[in-house]
PDB file of N, CA and C in Angstrom:
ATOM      1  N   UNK A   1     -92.677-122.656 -96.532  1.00  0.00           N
ATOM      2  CA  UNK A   1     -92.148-123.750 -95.751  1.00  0.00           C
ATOM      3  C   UNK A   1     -93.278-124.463 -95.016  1.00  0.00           C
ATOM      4  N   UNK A   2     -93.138-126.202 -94.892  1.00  0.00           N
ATOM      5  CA  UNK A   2     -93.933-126.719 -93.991  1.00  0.00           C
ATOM      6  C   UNK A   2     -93.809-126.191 -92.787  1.00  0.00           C
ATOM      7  N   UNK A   3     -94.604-127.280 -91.944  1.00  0.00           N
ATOM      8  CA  UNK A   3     -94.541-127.323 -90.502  1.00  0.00           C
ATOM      9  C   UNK A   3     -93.181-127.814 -89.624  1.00  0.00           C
ATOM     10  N   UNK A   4     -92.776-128.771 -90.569  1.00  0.00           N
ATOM     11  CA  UNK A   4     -91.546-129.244 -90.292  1.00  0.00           C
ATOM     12  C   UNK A   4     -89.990-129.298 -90.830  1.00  0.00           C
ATOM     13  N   UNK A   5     -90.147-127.358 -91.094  1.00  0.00           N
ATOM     14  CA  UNK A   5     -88.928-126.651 -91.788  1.00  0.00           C
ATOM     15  C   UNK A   5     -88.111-126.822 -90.565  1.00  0.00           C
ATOM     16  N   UNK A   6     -87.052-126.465 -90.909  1.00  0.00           N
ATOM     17  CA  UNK A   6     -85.906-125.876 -89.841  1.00  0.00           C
ATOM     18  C   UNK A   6     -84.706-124.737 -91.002  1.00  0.00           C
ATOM     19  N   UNK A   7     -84.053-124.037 -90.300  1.00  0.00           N
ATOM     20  CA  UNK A   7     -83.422-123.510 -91.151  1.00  0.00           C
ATOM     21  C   UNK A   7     -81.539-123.813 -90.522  1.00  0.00           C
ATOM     22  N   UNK A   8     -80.841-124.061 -90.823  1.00  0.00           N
ATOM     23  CA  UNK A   8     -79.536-124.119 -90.214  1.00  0.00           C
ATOM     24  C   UNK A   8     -78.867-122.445 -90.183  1.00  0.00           C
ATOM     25  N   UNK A   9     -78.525-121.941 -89.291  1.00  0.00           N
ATOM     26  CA  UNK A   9     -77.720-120.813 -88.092  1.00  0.00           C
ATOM     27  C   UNK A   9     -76.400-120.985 -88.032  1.00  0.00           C
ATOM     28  N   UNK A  10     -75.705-120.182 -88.506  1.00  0.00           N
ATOM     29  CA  UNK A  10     -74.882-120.081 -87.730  1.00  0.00           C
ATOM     30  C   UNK A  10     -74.751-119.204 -86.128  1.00  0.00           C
ATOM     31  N   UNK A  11     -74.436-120.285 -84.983  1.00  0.00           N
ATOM     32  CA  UNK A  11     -74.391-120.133 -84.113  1.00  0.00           C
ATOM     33  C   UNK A  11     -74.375-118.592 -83.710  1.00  0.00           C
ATOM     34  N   UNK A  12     -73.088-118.452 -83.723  1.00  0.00           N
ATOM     35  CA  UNK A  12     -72.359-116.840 -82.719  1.00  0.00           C
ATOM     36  C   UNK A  12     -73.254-115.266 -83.626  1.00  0.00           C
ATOM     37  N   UNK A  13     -73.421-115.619 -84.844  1.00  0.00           N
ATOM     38  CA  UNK A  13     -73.890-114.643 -85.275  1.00  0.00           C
ATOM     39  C   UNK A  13     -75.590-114.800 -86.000  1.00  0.00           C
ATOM     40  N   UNK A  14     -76.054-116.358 -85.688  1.00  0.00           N
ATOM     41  CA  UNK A  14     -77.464-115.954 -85.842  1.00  0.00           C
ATOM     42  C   UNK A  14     -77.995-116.027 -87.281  1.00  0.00           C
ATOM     43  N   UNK A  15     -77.468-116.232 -88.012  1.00  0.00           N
ATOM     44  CA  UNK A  15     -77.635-115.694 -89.843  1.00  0.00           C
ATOM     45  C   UNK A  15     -77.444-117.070 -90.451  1.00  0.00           C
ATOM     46  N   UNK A  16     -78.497-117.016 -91.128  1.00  0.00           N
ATOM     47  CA  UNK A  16     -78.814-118.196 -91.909  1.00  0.00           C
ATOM     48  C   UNK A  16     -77.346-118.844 -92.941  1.00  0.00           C
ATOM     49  N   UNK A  17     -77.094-119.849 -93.181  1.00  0.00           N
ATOM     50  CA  UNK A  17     -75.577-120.319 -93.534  1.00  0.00           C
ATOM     51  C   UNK A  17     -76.304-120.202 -95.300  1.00  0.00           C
ATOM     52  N   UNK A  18     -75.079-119.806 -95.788  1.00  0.00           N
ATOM     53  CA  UNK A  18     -75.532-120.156 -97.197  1.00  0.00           C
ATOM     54  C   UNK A  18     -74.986-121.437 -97.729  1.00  0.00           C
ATOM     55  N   UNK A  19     -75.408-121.312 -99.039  1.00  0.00           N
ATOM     56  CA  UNK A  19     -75.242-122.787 -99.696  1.00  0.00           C
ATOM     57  C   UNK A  19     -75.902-123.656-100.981  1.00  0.00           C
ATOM     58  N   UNK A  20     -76.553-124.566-101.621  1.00  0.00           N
ATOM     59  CA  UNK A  20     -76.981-124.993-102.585  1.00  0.00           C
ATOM     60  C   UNK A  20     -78.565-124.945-102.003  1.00  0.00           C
ATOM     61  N   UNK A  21     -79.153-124.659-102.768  1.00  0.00           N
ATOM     62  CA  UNK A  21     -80.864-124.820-102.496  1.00  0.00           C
ATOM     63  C   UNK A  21     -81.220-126.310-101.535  1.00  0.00           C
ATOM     64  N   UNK A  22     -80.467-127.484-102.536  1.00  0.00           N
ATOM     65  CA  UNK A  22     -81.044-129.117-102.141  1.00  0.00           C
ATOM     66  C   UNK A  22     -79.523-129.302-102.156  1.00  0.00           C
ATOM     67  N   UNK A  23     -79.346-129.078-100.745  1.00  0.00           N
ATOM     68  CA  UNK A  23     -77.787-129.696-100.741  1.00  0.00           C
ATOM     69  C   UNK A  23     -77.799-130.963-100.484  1.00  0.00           C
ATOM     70  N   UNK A  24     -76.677-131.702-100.766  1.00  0.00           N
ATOM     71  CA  UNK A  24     -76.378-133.449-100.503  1.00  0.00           C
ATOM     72  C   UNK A  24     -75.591-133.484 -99.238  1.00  0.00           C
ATOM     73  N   UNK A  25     -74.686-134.556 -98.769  1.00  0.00           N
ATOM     74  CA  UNK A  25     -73.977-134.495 -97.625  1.00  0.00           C
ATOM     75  C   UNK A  25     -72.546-133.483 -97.633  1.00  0.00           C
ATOM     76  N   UNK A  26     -72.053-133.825 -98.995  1.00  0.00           N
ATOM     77  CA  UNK A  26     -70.772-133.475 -99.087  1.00  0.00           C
ATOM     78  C   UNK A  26     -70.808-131.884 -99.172  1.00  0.00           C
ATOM     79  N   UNK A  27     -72.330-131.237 -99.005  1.00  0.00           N
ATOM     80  CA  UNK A  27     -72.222-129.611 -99.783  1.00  0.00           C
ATOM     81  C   UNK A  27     -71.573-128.566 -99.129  1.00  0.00           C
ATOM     82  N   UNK A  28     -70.760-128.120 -99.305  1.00  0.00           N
ATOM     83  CA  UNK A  28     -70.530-126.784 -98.249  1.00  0.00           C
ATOM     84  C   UNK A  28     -71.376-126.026 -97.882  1.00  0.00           C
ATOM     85  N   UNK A  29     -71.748-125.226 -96.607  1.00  0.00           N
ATOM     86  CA  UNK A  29     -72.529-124.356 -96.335  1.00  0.00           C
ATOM     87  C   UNK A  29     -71.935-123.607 -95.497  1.00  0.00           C
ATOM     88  N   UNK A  30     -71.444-122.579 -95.594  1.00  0.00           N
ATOM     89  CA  UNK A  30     -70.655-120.976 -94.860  1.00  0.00           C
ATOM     90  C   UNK A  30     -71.592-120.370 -94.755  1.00  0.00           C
ATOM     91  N   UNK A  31     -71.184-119.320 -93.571  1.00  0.00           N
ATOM     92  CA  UNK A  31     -72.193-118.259 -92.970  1.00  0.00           C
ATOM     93  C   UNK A  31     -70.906-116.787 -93.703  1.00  0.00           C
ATOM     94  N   UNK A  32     -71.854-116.123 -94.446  1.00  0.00           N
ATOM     95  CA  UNK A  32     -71.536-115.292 -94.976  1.00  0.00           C
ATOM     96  C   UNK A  32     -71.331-114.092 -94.069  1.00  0.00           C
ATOM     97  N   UNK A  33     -71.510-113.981 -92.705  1.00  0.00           N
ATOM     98  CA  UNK A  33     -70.633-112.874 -92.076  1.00  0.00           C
ATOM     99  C   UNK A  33     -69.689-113.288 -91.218  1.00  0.00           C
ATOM    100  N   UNK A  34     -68.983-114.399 -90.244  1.00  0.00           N
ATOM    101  CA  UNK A  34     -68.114-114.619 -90.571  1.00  0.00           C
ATOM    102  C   UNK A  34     -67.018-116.065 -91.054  1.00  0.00           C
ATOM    103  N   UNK A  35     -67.698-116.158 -91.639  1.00  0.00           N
ATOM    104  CA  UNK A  35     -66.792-117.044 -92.970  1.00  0.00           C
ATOM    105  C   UNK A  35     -66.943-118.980 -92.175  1.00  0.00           C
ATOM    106  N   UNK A  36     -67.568-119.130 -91.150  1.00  0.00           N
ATOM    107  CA  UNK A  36     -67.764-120.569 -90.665  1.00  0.00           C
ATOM    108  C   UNK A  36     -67.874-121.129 -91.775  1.00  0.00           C
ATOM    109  N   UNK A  37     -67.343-122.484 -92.240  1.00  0.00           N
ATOM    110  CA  UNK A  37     -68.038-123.182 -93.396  1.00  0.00           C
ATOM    111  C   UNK A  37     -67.689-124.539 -93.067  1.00  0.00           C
ATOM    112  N   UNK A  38     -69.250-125.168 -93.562  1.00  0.00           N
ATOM    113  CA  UNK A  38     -68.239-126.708 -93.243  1.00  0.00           C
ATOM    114  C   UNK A  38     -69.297-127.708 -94.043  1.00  0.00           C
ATOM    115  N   UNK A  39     -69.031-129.072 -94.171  1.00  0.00           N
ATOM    116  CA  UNK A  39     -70.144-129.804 -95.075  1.00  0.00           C
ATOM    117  C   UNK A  39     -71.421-130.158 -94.267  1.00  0.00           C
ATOM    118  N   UNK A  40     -72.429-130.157 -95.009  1.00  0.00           N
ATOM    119  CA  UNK A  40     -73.994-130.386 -94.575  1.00  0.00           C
ATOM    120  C   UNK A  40     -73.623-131.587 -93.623  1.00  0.00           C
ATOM    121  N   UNK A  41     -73.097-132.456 -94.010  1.00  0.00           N
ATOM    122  CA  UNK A  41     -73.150-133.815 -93.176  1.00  0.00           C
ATOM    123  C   UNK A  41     -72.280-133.211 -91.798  1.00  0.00           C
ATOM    124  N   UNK A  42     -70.782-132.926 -91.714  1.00  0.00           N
ATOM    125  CA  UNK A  42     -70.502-132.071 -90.333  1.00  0.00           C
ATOM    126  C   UNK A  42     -71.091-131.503 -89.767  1.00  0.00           C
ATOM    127  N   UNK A  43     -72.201-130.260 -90.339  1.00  0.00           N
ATOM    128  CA  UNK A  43     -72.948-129.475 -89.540  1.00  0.00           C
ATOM    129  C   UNK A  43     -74.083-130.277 -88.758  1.00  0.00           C
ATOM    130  N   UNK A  44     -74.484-131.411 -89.326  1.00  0.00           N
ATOM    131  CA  UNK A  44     -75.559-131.847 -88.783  1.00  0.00           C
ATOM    132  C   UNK A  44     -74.811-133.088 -87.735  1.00  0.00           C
ATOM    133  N   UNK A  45     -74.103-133.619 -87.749  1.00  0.00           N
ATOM    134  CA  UNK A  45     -72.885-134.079 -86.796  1.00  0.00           C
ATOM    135  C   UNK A  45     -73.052-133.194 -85.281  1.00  0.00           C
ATOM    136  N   UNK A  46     -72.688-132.285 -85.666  1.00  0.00           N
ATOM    137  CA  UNK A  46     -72.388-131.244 -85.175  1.00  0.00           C
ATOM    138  C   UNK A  46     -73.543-130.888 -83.450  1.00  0.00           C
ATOM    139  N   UNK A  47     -74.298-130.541 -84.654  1.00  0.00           N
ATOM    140  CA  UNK A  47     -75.830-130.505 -83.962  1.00  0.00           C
ATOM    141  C   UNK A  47     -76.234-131.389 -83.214  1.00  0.00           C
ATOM    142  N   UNK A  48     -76.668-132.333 -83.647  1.00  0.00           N
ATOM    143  CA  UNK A  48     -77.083-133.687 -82.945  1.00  0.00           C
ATOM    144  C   UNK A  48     -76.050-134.088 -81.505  1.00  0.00           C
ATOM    145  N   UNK A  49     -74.544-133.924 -82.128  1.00  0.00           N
ATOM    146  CA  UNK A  49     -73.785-133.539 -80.844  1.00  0.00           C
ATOM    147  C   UNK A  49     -74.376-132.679 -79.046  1.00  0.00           C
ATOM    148  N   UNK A  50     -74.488-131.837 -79.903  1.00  0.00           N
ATOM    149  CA  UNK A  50     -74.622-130.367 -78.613  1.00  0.00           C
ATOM    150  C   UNK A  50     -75.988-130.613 -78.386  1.00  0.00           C
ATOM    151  N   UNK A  51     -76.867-131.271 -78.732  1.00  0.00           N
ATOM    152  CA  UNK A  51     -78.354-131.328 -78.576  1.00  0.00           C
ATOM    153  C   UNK A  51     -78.007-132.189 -77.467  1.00  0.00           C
ATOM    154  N   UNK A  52     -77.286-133.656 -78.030  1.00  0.00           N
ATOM    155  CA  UNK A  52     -77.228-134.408 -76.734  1.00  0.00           C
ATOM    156  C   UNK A  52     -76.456-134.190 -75.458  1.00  0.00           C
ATOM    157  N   UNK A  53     -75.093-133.239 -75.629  1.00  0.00           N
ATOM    158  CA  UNK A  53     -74.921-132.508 -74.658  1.00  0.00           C
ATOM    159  C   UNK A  53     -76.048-131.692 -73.631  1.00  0.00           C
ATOM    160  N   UNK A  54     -76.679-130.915 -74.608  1.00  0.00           N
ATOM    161  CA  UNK A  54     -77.920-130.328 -73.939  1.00  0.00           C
ATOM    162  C   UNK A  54     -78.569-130.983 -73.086  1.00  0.00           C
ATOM    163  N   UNK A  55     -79.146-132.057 -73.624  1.00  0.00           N
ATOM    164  CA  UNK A  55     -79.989-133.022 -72.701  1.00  0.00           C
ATOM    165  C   UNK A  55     -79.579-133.722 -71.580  1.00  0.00           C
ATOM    166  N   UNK A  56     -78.519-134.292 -71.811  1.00  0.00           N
ATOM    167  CA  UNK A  56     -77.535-134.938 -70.694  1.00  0.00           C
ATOM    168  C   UNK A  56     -77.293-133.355 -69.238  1.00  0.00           C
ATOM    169  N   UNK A  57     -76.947-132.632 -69.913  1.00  0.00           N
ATOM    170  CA  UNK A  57     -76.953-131.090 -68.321  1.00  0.00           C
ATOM    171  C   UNK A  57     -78.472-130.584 -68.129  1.00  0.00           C
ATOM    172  N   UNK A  58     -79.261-131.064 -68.835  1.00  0.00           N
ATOM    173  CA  UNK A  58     -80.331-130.867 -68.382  1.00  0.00           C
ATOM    174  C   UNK A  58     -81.378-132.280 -67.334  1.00  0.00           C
ATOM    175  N   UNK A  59     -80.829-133.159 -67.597  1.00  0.00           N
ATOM    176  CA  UNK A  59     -80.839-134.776 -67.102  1.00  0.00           C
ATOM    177  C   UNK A  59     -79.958-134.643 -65.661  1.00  0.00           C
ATOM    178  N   UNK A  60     -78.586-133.681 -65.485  1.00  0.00           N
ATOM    179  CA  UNK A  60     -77.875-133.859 -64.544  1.00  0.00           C
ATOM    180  C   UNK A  60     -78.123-132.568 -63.552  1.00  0.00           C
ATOM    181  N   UNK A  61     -78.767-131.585 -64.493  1.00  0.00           N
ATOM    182  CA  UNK A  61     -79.130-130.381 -63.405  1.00  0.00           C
ATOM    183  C   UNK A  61     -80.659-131.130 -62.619  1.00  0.00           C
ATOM    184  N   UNK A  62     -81.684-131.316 -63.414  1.00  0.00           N
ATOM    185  CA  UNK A  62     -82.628-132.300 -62.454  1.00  0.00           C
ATOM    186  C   UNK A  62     -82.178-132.891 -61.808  1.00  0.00           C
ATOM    187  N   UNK A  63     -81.373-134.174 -61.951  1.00  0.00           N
ATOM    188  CA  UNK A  63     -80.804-135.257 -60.653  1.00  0.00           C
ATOM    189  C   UNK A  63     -80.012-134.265 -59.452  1.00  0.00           C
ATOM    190  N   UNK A  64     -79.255-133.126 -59.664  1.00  0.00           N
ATOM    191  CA  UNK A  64     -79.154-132.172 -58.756  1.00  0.00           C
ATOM    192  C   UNK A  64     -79.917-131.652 -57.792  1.00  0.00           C
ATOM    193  N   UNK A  65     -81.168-131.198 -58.618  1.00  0.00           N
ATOM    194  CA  UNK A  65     -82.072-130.508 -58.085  1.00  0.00           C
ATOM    195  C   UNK A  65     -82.872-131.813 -56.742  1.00  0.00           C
ATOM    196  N   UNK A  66     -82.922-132.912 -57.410  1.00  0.00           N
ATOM    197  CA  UNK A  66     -83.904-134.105 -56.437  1.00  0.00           C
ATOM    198  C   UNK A  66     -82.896-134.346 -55.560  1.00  0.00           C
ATOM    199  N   UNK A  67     -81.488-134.429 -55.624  1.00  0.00           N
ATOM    200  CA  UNK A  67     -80.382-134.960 -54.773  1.00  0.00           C
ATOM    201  C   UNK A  67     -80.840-133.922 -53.863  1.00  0.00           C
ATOM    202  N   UNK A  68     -80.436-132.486 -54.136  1.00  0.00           N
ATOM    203  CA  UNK A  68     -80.338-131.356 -53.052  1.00  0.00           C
ATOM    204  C   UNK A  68     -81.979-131.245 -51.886  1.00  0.00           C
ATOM    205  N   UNK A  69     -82.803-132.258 -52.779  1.00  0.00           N
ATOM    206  CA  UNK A  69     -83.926-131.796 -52.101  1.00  0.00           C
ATOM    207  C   UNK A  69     -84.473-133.671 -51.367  1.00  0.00           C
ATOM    208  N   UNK A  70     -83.431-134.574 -50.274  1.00  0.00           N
ATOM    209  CA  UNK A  70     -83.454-135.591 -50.589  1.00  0.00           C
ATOM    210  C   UNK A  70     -82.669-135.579 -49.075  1.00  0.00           C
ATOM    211  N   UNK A  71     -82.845-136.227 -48.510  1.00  0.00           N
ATOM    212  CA  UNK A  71     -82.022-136.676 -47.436  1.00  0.00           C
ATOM    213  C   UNK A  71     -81.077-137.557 -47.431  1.00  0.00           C
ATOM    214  N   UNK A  72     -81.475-138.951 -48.570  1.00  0.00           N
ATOM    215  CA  UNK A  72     -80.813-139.890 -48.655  1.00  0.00           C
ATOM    216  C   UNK A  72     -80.330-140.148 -50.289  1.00  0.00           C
ATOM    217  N   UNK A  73     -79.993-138.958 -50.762  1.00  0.00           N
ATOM    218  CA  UNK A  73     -79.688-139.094 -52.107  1.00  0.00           C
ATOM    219  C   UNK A  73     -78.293-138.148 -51.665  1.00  0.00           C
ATOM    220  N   UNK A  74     -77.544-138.138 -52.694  1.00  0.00           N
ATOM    221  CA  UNK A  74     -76.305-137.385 -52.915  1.00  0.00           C
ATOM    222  C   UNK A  74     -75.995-137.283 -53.953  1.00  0.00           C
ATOM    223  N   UNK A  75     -74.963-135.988 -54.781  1.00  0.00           N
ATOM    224  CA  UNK A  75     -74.895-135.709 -56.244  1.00  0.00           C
ATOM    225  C   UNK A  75     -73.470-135.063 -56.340  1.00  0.00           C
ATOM    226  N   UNK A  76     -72.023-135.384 -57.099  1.00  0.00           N
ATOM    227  CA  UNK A  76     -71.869-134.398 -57.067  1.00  0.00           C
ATOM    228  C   UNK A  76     -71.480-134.283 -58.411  1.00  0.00           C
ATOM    229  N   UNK A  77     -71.833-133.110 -58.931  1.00  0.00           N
ATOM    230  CA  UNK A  77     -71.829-133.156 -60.544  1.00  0.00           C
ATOM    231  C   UNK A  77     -70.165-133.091 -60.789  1.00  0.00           C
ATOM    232  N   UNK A  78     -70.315-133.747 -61.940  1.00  0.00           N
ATOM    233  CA  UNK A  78     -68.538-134.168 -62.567  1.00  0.00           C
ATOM    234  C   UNK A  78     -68.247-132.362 -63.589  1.00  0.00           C
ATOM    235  N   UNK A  79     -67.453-132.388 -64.068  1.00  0.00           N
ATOM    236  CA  UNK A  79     -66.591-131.683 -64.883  1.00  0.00           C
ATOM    237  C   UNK A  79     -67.465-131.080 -65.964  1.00  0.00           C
ATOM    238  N   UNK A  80     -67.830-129.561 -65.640  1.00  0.00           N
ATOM    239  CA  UNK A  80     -69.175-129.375 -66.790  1.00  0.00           C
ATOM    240  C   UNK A  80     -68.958-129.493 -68.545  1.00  0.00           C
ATOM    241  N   UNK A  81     -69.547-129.252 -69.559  1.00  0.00           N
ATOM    242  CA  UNK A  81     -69.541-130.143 -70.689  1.00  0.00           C
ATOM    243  C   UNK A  81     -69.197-128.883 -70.911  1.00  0.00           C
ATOM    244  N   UNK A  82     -68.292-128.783 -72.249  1.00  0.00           N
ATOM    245  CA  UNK A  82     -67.618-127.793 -73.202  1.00  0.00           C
ATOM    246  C   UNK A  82     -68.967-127.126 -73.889  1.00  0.00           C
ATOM    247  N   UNK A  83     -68.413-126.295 -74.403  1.00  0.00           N
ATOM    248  CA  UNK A  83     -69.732-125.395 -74.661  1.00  0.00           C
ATOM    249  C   UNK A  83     -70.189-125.133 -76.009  1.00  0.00           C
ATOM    250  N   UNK A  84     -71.019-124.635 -76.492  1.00  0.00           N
ATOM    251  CA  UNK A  84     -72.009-124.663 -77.806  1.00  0.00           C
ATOM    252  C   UNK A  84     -71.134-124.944 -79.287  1.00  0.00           C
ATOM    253  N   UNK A  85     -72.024-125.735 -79.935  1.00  0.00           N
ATOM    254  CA  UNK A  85     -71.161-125.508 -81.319  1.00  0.00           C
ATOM    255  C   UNK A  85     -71.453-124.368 -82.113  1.00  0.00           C
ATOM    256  N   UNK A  86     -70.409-124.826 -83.337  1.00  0.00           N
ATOM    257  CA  UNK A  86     -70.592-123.332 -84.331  1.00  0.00           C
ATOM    258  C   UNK A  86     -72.114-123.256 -84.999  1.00  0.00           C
ATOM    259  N   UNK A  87     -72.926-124.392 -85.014  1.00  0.00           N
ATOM    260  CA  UNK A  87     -74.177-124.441 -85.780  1.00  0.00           C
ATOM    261  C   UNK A  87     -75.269-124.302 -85.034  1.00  0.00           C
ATOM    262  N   UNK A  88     -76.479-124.327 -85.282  1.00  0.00           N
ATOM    263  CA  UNK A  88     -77.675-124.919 -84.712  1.00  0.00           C
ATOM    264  C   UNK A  88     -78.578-124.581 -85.857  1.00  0.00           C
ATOM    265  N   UNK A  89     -79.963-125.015 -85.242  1.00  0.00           N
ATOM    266  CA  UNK A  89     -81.493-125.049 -86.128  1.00  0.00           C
ATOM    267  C   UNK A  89     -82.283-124.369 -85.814  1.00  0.00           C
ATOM    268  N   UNK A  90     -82.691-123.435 -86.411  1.00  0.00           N
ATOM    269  CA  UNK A  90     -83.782-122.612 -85.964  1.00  0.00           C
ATOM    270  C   UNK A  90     -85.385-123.264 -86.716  1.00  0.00           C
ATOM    271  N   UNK A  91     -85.984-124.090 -85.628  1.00  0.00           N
ATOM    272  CA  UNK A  91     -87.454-124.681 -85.921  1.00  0.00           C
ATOM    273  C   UNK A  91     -88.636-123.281 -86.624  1.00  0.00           C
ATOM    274  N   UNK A  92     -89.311-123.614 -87.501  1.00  0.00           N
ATOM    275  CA  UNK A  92     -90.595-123.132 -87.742  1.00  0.00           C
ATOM    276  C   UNK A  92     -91.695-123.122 -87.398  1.00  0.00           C
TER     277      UNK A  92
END
């Protein structure tokens, strides 16, 4: 693998998803322990999703952190964001 592999995870259990070598959008890819499956194009949906979730509570825990440390600032964080998807990327 290059420098700029990634491998797709299933989330809860960590284990590489199986699937076609050069999959297209429409390909299925399931995690063979327990049975997640969904198309390349969803999973990566998916991802890009919760990444930007990620960033956004990490954008709102900072503005927290400067509010709390601020005399004339105030924060109060809204309704926290639902939590991880079934996928992610494990970088190389």
């Amino acid at each position: 693998m290059n420098e700029d592999s990634a491998q797709l995870i299933c989330a809860p259990c960590e284990r590489p998803l199986d699937g076609p070598s050069n999959p297209d959008a429409d390909s299925m890819l399931s995690c063979s322990a327990c049975g997640a499956s969904e198309t390349l194009q969803n999973i990566v949906r998916e991802i890009q999703e919760d990444a930007l979730k990620e960033s956004f509570q990490g954008f709102r825990n900072g503005l927290a952190r400067t509010a709390r440390n601020s005399k004339h600032l105030s924060f109060k964080p809204g309704k926290p964001l639902k939590g991880a998807g079934r996928f992610k990327i494990r970088r190389y």
